[in-house]
C-alpha atoms as a PDB file:
ATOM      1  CA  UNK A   1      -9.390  -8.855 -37.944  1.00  0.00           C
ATOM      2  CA  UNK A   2     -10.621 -10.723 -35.103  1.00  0.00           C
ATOM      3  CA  UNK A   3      -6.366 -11.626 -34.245  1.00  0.00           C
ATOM      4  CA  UNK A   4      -6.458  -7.636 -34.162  1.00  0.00           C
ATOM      5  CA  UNK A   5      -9.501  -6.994 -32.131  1.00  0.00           C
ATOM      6  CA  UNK A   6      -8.237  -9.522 -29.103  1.00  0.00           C
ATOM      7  CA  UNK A   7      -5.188  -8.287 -28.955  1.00  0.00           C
ATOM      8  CA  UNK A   8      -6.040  -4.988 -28.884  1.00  0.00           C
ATOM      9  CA  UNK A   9      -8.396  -5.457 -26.536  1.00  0.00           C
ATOM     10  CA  UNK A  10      -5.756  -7.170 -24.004  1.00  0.00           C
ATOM     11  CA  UNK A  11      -3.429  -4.015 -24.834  1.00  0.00           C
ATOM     12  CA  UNK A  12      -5.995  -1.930 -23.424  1.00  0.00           C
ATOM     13  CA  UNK A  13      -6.540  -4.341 -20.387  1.00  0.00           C
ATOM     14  CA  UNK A  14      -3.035  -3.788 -19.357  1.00  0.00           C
ATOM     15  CA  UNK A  15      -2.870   0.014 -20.132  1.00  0.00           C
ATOM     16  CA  UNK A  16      -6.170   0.182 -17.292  1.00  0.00           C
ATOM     17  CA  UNK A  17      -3.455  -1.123 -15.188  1.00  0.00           C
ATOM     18  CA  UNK A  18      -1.303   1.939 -15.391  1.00  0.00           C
ATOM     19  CA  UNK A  19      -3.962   3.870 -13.870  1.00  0.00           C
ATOM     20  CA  UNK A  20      -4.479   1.412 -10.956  1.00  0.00           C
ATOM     21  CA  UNK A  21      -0.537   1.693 -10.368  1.00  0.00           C
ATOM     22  CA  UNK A  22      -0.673   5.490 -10.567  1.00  0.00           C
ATOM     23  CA  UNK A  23      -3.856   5.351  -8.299  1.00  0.00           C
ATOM     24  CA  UNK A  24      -1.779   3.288  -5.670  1.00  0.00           C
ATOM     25  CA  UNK A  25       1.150   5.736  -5.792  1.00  0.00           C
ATOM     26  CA  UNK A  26      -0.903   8.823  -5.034  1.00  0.00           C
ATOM     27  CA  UNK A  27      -2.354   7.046  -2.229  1.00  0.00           C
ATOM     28  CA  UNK A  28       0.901   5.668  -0.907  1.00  0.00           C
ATOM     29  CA  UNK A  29       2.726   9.732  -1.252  1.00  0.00           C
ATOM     30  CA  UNK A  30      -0.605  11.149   0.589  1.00  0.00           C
ATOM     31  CA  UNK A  31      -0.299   8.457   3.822  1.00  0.00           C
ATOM     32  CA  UNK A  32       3.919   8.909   3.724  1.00  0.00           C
ATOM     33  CA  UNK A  33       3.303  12.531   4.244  1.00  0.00           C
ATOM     34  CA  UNK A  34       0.789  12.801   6.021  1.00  0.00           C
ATOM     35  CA  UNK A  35       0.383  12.535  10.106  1.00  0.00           C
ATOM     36  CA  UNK A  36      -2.673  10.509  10.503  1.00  0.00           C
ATOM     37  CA  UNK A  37      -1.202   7.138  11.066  1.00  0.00           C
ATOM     38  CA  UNK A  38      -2.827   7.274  14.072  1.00  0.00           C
ATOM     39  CA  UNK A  39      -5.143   9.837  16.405  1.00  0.00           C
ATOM     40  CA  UNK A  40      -6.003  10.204  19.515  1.00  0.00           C
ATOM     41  CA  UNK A  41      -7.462  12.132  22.563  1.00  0.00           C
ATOM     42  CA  UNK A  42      -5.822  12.630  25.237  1.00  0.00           C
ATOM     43  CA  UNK A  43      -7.182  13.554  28.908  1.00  0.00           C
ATOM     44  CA  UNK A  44      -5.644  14.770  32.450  1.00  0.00           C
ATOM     45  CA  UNK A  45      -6.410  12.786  35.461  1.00  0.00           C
ATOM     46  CA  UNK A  46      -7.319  15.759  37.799  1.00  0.00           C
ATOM     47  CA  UNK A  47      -8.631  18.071  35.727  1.00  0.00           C
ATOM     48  CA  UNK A  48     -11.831  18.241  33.870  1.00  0.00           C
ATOM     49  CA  UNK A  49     -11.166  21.224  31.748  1.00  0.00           C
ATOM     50  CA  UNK A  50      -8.072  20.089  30.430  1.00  0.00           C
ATOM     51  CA  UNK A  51      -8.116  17.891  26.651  1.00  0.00           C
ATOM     52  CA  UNK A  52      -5.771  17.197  24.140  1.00  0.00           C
ATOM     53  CA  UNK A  53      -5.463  16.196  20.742  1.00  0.00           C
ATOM     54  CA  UNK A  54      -2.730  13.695  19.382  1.00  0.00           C
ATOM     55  CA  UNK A  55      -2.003  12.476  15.550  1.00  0.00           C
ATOM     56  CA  UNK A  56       0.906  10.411  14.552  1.00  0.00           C
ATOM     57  CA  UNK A  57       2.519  10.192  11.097  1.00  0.00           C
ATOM     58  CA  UNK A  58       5.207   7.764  10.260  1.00  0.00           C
ATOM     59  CA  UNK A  59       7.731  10.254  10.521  1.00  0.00           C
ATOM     60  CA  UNK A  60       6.485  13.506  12.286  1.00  0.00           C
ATOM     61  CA  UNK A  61       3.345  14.055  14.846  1.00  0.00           C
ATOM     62  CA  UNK A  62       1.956  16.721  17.015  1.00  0.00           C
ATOM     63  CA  UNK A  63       0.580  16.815  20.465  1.00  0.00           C
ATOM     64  CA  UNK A  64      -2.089  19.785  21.126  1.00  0.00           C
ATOM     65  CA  UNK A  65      -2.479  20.077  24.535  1.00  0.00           C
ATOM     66  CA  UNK A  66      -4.997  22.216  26.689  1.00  0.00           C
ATOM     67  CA  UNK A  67      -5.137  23.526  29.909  1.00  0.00           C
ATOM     68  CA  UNK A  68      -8.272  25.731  29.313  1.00  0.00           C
ATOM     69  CA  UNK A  69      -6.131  28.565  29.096  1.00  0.00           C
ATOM     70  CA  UNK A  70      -5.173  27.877  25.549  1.00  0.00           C
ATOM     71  CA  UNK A  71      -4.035  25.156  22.943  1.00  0.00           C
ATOM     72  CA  UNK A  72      -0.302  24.243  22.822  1.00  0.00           C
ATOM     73  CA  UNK A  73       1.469  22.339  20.599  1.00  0.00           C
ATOM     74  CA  UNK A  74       4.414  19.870  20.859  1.00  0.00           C
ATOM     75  CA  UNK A  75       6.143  18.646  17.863  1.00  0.00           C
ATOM     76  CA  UNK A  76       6.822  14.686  17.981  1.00  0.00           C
ATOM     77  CA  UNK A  77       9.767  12.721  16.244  1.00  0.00           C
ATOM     78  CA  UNK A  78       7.775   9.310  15.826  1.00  0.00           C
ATOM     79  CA  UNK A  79      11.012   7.549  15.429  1.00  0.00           C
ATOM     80  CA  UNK A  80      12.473   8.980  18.469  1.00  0.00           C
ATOM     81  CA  UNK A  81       9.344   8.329  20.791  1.00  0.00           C
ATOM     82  CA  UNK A  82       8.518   4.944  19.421  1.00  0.00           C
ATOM     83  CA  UNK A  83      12.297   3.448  20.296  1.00  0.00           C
ATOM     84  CA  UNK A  84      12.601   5.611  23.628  1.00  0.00           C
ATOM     85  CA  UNK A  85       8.970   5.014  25.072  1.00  0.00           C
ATOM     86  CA  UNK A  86       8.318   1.358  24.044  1.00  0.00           C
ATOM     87  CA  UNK A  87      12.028  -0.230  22.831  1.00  0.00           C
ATOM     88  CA  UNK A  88      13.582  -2.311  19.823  1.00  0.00           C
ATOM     89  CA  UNK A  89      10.807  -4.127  18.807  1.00  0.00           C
ATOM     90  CA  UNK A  90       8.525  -1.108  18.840  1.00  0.00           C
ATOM     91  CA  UNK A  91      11.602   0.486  16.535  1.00  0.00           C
ATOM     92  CA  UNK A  92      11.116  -3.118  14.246  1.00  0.00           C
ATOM     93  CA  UNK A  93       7.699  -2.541  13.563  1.00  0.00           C
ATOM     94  CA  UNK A  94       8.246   1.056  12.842  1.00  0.00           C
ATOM     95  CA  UNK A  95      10.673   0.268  10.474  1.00  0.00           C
ATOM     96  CA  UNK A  96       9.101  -2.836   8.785  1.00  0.00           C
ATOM     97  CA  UNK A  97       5.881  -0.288   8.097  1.00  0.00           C
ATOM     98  CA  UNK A  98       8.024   2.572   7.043  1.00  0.00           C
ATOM     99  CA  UNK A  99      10.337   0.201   4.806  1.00  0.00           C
ATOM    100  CA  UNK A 100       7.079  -1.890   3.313  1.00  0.00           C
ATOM    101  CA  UNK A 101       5.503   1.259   2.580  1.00  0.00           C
ATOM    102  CA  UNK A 102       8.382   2.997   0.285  1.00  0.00           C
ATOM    103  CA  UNK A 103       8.981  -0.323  -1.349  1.00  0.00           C
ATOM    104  CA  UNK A 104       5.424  -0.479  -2.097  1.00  0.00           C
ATOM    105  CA  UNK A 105       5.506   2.658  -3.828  1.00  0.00           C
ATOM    106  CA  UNK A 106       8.753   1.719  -5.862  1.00  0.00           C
ATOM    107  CA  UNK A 107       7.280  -1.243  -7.145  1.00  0.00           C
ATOM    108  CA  UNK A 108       3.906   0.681  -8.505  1.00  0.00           C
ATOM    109  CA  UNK A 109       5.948   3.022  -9.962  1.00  0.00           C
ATOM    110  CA  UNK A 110       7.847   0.370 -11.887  1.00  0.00           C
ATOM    111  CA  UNK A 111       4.475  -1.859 -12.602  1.00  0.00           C
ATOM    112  CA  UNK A 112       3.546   1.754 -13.982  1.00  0.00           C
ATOM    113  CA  UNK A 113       5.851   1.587 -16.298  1.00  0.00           C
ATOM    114  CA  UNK A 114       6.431  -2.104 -17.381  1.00  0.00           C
ATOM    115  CA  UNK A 115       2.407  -1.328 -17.873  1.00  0.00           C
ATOM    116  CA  UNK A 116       3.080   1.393 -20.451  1.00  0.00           C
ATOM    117  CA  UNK A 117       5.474  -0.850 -22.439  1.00  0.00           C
ATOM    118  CA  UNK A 118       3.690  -3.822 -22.628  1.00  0.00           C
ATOM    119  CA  UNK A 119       0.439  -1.791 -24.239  1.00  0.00           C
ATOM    120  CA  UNK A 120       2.785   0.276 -26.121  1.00  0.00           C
ATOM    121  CA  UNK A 121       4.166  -3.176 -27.663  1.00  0.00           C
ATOM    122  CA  UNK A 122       2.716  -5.296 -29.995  1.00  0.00           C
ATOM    123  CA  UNK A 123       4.899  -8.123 -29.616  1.00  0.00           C
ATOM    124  CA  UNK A 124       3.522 -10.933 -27.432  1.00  0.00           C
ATOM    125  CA  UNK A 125       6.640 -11.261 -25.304  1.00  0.00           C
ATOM    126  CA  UNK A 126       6.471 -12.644 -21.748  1.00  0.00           C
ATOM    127  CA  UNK A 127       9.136 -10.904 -20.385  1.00  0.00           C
ATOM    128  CA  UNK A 128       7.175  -7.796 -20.063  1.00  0.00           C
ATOM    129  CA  UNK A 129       4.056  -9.295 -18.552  1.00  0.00           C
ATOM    130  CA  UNK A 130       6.538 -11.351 -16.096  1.00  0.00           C
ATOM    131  CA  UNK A 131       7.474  -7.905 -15.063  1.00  0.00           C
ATOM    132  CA  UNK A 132       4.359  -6.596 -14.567  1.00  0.00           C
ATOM    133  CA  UNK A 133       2.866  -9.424 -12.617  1.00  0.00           C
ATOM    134  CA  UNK A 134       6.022  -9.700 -10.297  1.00  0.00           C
ATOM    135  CA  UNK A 135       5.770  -5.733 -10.081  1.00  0.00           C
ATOM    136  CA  UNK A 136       2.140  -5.874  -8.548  1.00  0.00           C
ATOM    137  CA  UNK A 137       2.526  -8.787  -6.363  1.00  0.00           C
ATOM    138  CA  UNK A 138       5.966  -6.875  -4.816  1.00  0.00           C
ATOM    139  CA  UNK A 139       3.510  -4.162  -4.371  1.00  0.00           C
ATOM    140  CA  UNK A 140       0.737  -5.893  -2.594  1.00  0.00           C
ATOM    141  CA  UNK A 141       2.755  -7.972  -0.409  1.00  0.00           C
ATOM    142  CA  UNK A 142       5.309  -4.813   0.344  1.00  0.00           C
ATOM    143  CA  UNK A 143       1.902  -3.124   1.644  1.00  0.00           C
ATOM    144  CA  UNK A 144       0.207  -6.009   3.590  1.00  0.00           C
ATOM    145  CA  UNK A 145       3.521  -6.643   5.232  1.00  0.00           C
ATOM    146  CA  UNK A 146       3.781  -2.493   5.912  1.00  0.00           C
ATOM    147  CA  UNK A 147      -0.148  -2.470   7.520  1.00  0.00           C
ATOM    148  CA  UNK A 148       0.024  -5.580   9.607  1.00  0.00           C
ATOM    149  CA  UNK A 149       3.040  -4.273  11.533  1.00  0.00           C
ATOM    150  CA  UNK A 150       1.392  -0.769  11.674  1.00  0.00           C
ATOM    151  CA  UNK A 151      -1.565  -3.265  13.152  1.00  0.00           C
ATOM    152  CA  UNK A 152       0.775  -4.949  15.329  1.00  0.00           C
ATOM    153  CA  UNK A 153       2.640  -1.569  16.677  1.00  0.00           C
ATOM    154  CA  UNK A 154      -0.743  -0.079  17.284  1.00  0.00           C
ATOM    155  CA  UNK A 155      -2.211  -2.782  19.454  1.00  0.00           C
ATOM    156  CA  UNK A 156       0.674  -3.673  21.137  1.00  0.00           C
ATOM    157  CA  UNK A 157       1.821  -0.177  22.249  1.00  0.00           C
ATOM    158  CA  UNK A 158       0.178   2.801  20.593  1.00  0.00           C
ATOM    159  CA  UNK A 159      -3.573   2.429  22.362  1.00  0.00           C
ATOM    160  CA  UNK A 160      -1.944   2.540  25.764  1.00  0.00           C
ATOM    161  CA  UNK A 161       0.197   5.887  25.008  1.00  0.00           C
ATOM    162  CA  UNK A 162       0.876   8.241  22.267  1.00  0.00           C
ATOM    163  CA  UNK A 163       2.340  10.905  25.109  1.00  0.00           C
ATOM    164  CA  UNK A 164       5.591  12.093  25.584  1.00  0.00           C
ATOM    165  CA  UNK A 165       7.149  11.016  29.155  1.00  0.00           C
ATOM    166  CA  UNK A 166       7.180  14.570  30.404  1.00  0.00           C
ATOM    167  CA  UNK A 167       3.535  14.842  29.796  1.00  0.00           C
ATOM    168  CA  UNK A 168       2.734  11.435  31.604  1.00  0.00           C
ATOM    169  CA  UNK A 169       4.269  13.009  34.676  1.00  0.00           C
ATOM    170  CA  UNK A 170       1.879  15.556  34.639  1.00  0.00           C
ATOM    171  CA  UNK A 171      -1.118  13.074  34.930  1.00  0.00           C
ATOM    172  CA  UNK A 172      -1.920  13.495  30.978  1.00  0.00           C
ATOM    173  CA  UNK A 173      -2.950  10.056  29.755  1.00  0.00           C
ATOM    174  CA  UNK A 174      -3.880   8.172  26.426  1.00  0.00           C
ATOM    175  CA  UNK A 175      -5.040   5.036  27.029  1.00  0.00           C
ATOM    176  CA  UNK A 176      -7.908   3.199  25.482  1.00  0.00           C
ATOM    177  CA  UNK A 177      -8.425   6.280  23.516  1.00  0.00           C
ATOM    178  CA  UNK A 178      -6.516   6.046  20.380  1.00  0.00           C
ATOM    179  CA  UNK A 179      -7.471   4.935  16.538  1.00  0.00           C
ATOM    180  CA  UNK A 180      -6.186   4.432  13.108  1.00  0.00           C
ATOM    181  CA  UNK A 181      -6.126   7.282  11.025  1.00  0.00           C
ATOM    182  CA  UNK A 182      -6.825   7.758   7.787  1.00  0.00           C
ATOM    183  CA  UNK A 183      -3.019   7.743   6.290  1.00  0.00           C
ATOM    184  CA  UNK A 184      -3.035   4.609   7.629  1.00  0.00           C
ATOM    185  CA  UNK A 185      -6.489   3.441   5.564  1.00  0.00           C
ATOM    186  CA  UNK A 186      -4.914   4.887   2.732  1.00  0.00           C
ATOM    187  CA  UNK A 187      -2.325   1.763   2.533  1.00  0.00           C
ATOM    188  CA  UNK A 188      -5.008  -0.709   2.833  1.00  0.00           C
ATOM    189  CA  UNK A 189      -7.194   1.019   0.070  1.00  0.00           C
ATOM    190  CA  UNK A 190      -3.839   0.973  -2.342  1.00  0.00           C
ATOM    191  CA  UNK A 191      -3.515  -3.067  -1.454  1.00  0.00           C
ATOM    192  CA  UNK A 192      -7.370  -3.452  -2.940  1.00  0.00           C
ATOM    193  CA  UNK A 193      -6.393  -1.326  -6.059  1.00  0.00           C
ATOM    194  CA  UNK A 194      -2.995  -3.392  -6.976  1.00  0.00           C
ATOM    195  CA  UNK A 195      -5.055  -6.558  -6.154  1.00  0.00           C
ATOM    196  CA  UNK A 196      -7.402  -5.379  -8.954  1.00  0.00           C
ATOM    197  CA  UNK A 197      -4.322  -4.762 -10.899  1.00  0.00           C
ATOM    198  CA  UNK A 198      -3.155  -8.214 -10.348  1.00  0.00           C
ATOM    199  CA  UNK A 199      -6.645 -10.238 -11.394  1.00  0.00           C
ATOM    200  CA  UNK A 200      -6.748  -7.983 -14.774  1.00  0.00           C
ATOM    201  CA  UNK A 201      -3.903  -8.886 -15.626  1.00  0.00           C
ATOM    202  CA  UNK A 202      -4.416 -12.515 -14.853  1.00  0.00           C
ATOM    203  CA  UNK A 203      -7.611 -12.296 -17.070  1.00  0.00           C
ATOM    204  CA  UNK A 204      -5.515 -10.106 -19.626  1.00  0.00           C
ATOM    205  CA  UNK A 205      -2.444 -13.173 -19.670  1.00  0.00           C
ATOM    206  CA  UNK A 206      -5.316 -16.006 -19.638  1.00  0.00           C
ATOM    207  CA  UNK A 207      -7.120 -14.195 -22.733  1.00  0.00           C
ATOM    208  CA  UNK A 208      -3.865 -14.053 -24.570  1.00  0.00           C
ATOM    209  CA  UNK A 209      -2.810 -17.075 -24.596  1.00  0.00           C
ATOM    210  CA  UNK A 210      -6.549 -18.858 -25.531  1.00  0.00           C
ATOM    211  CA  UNK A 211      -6.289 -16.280 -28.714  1.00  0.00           C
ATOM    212  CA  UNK A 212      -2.794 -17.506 -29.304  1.00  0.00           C
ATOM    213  CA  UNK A 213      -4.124 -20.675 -29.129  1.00  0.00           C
ATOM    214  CA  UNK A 214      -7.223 -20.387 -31.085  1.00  0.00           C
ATOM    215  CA  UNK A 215      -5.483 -18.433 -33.727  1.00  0.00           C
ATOM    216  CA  UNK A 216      -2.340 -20.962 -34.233  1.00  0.00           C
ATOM    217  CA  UNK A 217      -1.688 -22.907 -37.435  1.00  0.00           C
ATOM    218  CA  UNK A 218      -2.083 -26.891 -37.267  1.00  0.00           C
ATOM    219  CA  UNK A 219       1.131 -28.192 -36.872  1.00  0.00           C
ATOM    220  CA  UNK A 220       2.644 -31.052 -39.513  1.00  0.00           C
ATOM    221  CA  UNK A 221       1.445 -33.635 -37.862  1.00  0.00           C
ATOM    222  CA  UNK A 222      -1.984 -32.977 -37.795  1.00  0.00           C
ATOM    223  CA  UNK A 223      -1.599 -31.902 -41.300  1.00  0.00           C
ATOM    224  CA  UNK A 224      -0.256 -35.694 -42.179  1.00  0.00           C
ATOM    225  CA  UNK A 225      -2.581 -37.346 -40.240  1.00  0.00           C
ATOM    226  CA  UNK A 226      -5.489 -35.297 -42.076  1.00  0.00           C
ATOM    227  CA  UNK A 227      -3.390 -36.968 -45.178  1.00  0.00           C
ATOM    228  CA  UNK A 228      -3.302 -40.297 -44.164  1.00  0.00           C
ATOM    229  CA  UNK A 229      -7.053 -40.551 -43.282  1.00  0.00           C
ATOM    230  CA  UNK A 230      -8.433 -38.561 -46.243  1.00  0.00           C
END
């Protein structure tokens, strides 16, 4: 009964794990599709009346820009701007984020999965919780690697302009007044979760084997040595 009880009990430690995965995913869909990457305000250098509004997504952003006589908005290809404002290495970064970010998600959705099976199974294969643990860590590092170059991008160019060239020429400016936006938190909050993924089912792997350990039969040769002294 108690054989039952642990390994039930690590089954259920590794189904909780589906839910972190599934967590992470909806958090990683929300900051791919949204454009809050990064925000800003933006001002005009000889006019106090005028004030803008800019947000960034990974993909698509918006510049709202105001005269006083009314709000107008300017669509904004991020890719486009990023590699014709700042260069290549502004395009790396870009991609490194945008490529870290979709991996990420691919590898929750499997750890997801291999999460479902493993519960689902009684056997004590390794296999499954191989997959599992390599699933996670793919995750986590996929993200970290996806947020530091977001990091890197925004210091580097984003916080000294997120306006088109056109606009620049008319004495709009950006600089020293953007921040990270909360699709961009959104990445760092899915890194905690997986983490908490990954040291459950360290616990869940660790508990395992002590039970398999505790629970195994004495081999022969402690059997003949129990012989010889008796």
């Amino acid at each position: 009964t108690s054989f039952i009880k642990m390994s039930m009990r690590t089954r259920a430690l590794v189904f909780a794990t589906f839910f972190g995965s599934c967590l992470a995913i909806g958090l990683l869909l929300v900051s791919l599709t949204t454009n809050h990457w990064v925000r800003s305000s933006a001002l005009r250098g000889n006019s106090t009346k005028a004030k803008g509004e800019v947000n960034f997504g990974l993909f698509y952003g918006n510049q709202h820009l105001d005269l006083g006589i009314g709000v107008r908005t300017y669509p904004v290809d991020v890719y486009t701007f990023l590699r014709t404002e700042n260069g290549e290495s502004s395009f790396w970064l870009w991609l490194l984020s945008t490529l870290g970010t979709g991996f990420g998600l691919l590898a929750c959705a499997v750890a997801a999965i291999a999460a479902v099976l493993k519960s689902a199974s009684g056997a004590k294969r390794g296999g499954t919780m191989v997959l599992l643990l390599a699933a996670n860590m793919s995750a986590a590092g996929a993200q970290v690697v996806a947020f530091v170059a977001w990091l890197v991008q925004f210091y580097q160019y984003l916080t000294h302009n997120v306006l088109l060239a056109e606009h620049q020429q008319l004495h709009w400016y950006s600089t020293g007044l953007a921040y990270l936006g909360y699709s961009f938190y959104l990445v760092v909050i899915s890194v905690i979760v997986v983490l908490l993924n990954i040291t459950v089912l360290l616990y869940a792997k660790r508990r395992e084997l002590r039970d398999r350990m505790r629970l195994e039969p004495p081999s022969e040769d402690k059997n003949q040595t129990a012989i010889m002294l008796y």
